[in-house]
Protein backbone atom coordinates (compact mmCIF):
# COMPACT_ATOMS: atom_id res chain seq x y z
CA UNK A 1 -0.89 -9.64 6.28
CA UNK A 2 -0.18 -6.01 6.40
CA UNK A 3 1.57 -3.91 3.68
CA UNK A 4 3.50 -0.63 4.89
CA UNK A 5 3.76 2.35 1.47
CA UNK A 6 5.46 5.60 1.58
CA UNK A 7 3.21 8.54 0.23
CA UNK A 8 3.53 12.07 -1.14
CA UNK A 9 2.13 14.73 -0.66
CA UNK A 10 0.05 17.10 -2.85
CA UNK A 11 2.43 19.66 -0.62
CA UNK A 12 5.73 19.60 -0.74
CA UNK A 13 5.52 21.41 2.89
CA UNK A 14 2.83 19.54 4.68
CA UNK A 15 1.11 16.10 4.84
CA UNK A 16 -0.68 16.08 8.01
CA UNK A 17 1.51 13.56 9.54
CA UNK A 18 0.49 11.20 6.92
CA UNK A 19 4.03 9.83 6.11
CA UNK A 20 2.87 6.38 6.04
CA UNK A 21 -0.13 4.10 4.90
CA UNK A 22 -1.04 0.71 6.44
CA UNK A 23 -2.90 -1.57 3.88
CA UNK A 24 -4.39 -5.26 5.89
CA UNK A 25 -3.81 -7.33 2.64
CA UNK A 26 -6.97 -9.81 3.03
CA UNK A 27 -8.59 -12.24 0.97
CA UNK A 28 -11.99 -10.09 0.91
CA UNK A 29 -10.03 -6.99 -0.06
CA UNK A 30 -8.10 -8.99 -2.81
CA UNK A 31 -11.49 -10.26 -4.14
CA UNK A 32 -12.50 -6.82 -3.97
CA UNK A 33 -9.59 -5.56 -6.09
CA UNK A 34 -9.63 -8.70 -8.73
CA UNK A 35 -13.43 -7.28 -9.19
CA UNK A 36 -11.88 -4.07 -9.94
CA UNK A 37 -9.43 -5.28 -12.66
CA UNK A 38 -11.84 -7.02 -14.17
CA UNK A 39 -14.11 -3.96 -14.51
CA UNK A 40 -11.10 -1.73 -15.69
CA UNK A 41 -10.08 -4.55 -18.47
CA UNK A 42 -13.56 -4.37 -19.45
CA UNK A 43 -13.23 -0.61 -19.68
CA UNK A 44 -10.23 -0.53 -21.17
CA UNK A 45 -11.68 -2.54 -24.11
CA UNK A 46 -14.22 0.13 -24.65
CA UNK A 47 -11.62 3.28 -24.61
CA UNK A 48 -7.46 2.66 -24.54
CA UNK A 49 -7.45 5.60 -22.99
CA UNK A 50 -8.34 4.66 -19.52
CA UNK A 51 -5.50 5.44 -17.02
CA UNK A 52 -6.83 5.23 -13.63
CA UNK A 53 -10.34 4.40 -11.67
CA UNK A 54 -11.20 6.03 -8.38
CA UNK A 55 -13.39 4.23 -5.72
CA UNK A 56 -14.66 5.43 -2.55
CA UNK A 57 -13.38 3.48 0.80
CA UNK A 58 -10.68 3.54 3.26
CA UNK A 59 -9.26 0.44 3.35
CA UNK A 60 -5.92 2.29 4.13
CA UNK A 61 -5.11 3.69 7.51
CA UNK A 62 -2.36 6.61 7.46
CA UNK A 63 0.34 7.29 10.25
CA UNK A 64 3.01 9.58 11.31
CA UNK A 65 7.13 8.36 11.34
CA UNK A 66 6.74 6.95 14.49
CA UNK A 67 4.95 3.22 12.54
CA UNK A 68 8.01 2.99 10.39
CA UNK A 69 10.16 3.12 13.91
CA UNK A 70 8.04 0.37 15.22
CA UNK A 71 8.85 -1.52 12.09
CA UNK A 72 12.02 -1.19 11.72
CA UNK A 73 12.19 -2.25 16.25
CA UNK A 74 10.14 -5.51 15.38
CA UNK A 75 12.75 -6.91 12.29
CA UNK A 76 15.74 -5.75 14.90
CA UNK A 77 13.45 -7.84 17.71
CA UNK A 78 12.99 -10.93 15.16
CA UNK A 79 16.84 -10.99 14.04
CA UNK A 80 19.63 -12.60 16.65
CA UNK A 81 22.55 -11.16 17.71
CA UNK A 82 24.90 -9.22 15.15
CA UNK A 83 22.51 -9.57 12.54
CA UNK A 84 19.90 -7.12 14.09
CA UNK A 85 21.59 -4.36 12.38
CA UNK A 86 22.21 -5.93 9.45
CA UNK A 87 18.28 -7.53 8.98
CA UNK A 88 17.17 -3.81 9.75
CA UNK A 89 18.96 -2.23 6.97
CA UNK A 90 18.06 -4.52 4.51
CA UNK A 91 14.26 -4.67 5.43
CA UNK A 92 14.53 -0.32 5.10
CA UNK A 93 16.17 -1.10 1.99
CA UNK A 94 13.81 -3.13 0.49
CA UNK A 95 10.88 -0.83 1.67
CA UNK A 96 12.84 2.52 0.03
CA UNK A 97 13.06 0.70 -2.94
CA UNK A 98 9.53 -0.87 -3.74
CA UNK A 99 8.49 1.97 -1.60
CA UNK A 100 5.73 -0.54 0.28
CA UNK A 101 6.97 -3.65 2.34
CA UNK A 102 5.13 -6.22 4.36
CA UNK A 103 4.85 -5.46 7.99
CA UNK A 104 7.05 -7.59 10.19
CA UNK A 105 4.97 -9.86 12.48
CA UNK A 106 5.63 -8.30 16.03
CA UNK A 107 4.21 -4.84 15.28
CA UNK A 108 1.23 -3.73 17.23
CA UNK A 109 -0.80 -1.01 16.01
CA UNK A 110 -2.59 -0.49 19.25
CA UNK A 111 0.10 1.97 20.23
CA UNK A 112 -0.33 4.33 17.35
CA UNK A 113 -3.46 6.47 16.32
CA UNK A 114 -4.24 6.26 12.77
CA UNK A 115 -4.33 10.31 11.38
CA UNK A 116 -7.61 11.80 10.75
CA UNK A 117 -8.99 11.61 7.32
CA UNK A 118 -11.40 12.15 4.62
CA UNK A 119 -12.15 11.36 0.61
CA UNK A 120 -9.98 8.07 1.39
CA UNK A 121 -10.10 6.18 -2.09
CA UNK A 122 -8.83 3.36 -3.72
CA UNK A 123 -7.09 4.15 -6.93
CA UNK A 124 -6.50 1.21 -10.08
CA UNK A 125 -3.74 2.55 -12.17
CA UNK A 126 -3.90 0.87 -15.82
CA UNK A 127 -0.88 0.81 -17.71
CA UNK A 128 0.85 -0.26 -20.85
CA UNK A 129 3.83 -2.83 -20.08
CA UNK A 130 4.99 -4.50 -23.63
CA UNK A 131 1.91 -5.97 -25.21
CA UNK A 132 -0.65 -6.22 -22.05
CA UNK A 133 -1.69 -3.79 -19.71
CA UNK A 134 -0.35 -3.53 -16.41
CA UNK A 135 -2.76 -2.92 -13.00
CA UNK A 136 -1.58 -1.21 -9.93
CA UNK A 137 -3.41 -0.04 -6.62
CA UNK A 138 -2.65 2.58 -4.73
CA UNK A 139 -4.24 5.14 -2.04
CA UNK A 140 -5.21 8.36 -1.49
CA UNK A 141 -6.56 10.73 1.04
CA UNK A 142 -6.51 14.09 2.44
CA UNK A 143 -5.50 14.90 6.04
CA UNK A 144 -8.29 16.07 7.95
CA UNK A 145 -9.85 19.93 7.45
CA UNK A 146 -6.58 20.49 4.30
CA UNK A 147 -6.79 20.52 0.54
CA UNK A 148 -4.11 18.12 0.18
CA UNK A 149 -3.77 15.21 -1.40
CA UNK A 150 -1.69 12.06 0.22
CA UNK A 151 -1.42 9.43 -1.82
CA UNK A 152 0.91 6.26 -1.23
CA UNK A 153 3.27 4.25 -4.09
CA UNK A 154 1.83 1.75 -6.44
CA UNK A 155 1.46 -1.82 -5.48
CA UNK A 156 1.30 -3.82 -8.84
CA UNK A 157 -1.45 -6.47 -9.24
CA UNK A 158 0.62 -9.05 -9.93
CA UNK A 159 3.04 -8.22 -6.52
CA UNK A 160 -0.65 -8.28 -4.28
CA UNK A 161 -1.40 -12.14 -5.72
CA UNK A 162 2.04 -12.99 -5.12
CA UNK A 163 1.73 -12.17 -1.38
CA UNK A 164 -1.69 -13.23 -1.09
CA UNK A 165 -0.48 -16.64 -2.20
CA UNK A 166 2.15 -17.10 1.13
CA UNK A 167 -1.64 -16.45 3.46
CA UNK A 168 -4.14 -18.30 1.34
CA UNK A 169 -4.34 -20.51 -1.76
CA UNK A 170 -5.30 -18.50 -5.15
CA UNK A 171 -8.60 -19.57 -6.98
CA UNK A 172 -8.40 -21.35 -10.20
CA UNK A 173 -8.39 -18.93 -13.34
């Protein structure tokens, strides 16, 4: 399964045509990232103040406008009839309002060339929610030969395990 985000930019003028980031949700990357909670809780334990961890990687792949056209094409291309329009304006909807969406089946990345980048990291956000912490992931990178920062909306722990769950079975806690 792939996940679509929005980003921002470091600069309000310029993101090097990284508008959008492209996240294959796996079960190897999920593993990956329940590792990473588990080291932040244990953190966490030791000083309250923790807020975010940075890791190395580039599990995220970031594209110019033109992957959010093809998205928007393949939910027109999977809805019938009249309710093309309709299906495409609530997928966009959903997407600005979570600001990350799951990829319609139908899109093929082959026809777009991922941006040049470097210092891609994986960021675990730690938060307060009532009496628990919260985890999020997100990404961040800078467009090649810049100083600025891209970095794409949160994806909440909890939100990655409930999509995992429609491609594979979670383990046993």
């Amino acid at each position: 399964m792939h996940l679509i985000f929005n980003t921002q930019s470091s600069n309000e003028h310029y993101d090097g045509d990284c508008d959008y980031a492209i996240i294959e949700l796996t079960p190897a990357l999920a593993k990956e990232i329940r590792s990473r909670v588990a080291l932040a809780r244990k953190a966490s334990q030791q000083d309250n103040e923790l807020y975010e961890l940075y890791f190395w990687g580039s599990t995220a792949e970031f594209y110019g406008q033109d992957v959010l056209d093809t998205c928007q094409e393949a939910v027109a291309a999977a809805a019938r009839g009249r309710g093309r329009s309709r299906a495409t304006r609530d997928w966009l909807a959903g997407f600005e309002q979570r600001e990350y969406a799951v990829v319609p089946d139908g899109v093929d990345f082959s026809a777009h060339a991922p941006q040049r980048t470097e210092l891609d990291q994986m960021i675990l956000r730690v938060g307060p929610s009532s009496h628990r912490l919260e985890y999020a992931i997100a990404w961040t990178t800078s467009p090649k030969h810049s100083d600025v920062y891209v970095t794409t909306s949160e994806l909440p722990i909890a939100v990655m395990e409930e999509l995992l769950a429609e491609i594979v079975p979670q383990p046993a806690t």
